[in-house]
Protein backbone atom coordinates (compact mmCIF):
# COMPACT_ATOMS: atom_id res chain seq x y z
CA UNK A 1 71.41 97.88 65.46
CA UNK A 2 68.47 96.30 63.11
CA UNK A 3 66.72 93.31 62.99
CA UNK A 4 68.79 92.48 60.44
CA UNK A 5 71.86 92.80 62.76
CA UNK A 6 70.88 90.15 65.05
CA UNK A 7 69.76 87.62 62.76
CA UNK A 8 73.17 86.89 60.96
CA UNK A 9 74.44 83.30 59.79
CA UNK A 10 75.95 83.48 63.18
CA UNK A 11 72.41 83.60 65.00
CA UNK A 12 71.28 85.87 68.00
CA UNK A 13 72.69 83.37 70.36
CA UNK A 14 76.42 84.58 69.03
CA UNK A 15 75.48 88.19 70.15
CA UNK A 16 74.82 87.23 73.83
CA UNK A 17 77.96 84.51 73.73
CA UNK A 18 80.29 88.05 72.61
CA UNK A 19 78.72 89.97 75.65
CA UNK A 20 78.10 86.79 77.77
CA UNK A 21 80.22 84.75 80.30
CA UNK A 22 83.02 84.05 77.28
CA UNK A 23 83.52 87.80 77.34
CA UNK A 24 84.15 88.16 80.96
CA UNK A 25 86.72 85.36 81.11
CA UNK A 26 88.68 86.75 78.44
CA UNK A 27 88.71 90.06 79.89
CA UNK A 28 89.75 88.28 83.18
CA UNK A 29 92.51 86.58 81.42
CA UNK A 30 94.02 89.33 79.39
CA UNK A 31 93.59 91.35 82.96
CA UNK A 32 95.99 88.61 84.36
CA UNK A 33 98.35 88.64 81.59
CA UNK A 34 98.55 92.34 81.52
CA UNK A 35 99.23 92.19 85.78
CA UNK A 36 102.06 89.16 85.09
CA UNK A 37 104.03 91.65 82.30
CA UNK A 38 103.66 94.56 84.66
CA UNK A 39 104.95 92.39 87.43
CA UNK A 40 107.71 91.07 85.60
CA UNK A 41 108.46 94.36 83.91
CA UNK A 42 108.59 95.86 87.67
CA UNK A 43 111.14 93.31 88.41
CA UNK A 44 113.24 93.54 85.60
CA UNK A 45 113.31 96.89 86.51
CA UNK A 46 114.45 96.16 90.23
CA UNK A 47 117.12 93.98 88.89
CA UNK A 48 118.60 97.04 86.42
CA UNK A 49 118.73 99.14 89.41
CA UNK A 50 120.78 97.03 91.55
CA UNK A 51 123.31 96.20 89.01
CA UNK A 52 123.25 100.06 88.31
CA UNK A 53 123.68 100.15 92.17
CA UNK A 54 126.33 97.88 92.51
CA UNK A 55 127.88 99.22 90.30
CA UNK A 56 128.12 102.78 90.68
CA UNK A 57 129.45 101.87 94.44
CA UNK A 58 131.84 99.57 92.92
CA UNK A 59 133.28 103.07 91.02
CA UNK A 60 132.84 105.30 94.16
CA UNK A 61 135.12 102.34 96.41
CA UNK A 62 137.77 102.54 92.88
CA UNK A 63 137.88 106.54 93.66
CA UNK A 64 138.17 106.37 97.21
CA UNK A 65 141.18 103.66 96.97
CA UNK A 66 142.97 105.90 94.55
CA UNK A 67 142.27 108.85 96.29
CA UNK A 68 143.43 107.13 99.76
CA UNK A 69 146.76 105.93 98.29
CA UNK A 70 147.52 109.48 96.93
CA UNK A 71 147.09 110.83 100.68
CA UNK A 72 149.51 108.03 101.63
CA UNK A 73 151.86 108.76 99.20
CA UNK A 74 151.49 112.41 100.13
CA UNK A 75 151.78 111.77 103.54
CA UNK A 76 155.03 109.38 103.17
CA UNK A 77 157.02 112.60 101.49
């Protein structure tokens, strides 16, 4: 970086602002934000799985009834 670099329109103070206390906070924030969205990502993800879950016990209790009442039937011949 030159001289010329640190004495834009902007000023020198607008070079320690970018690297200052600003800087931090915004990292901090989009740290946050990026922590929410992987949190709610995480439990979108829980939810899928228990409807996914649910579900594919809801099919194994179907097969079981059906096979059940073909033993019955079986059984009443």
């Amino acid at each position: 970086m030159t001289h010329l670099d640190t004495t834009t329109a902007a000023g020198p103070s607008a070079i320690r602002d970018r690297e200052g206390p600003g800087m931090l906070l915004m990292n901090e924030a989009l740290a946050r934000s990026r922590s929410r969205e992987a949190e709610q990502a995480a439990r979108e993800h829980a939810i899928a799985r228990q409807l996914l879950a649910g579900r594919r016990w809801a099919r194994l209790a179907d097969f079981a009834a059906r096979r059940a009442a073909r033993a019955r039937e079986g059984a009443a011949r």
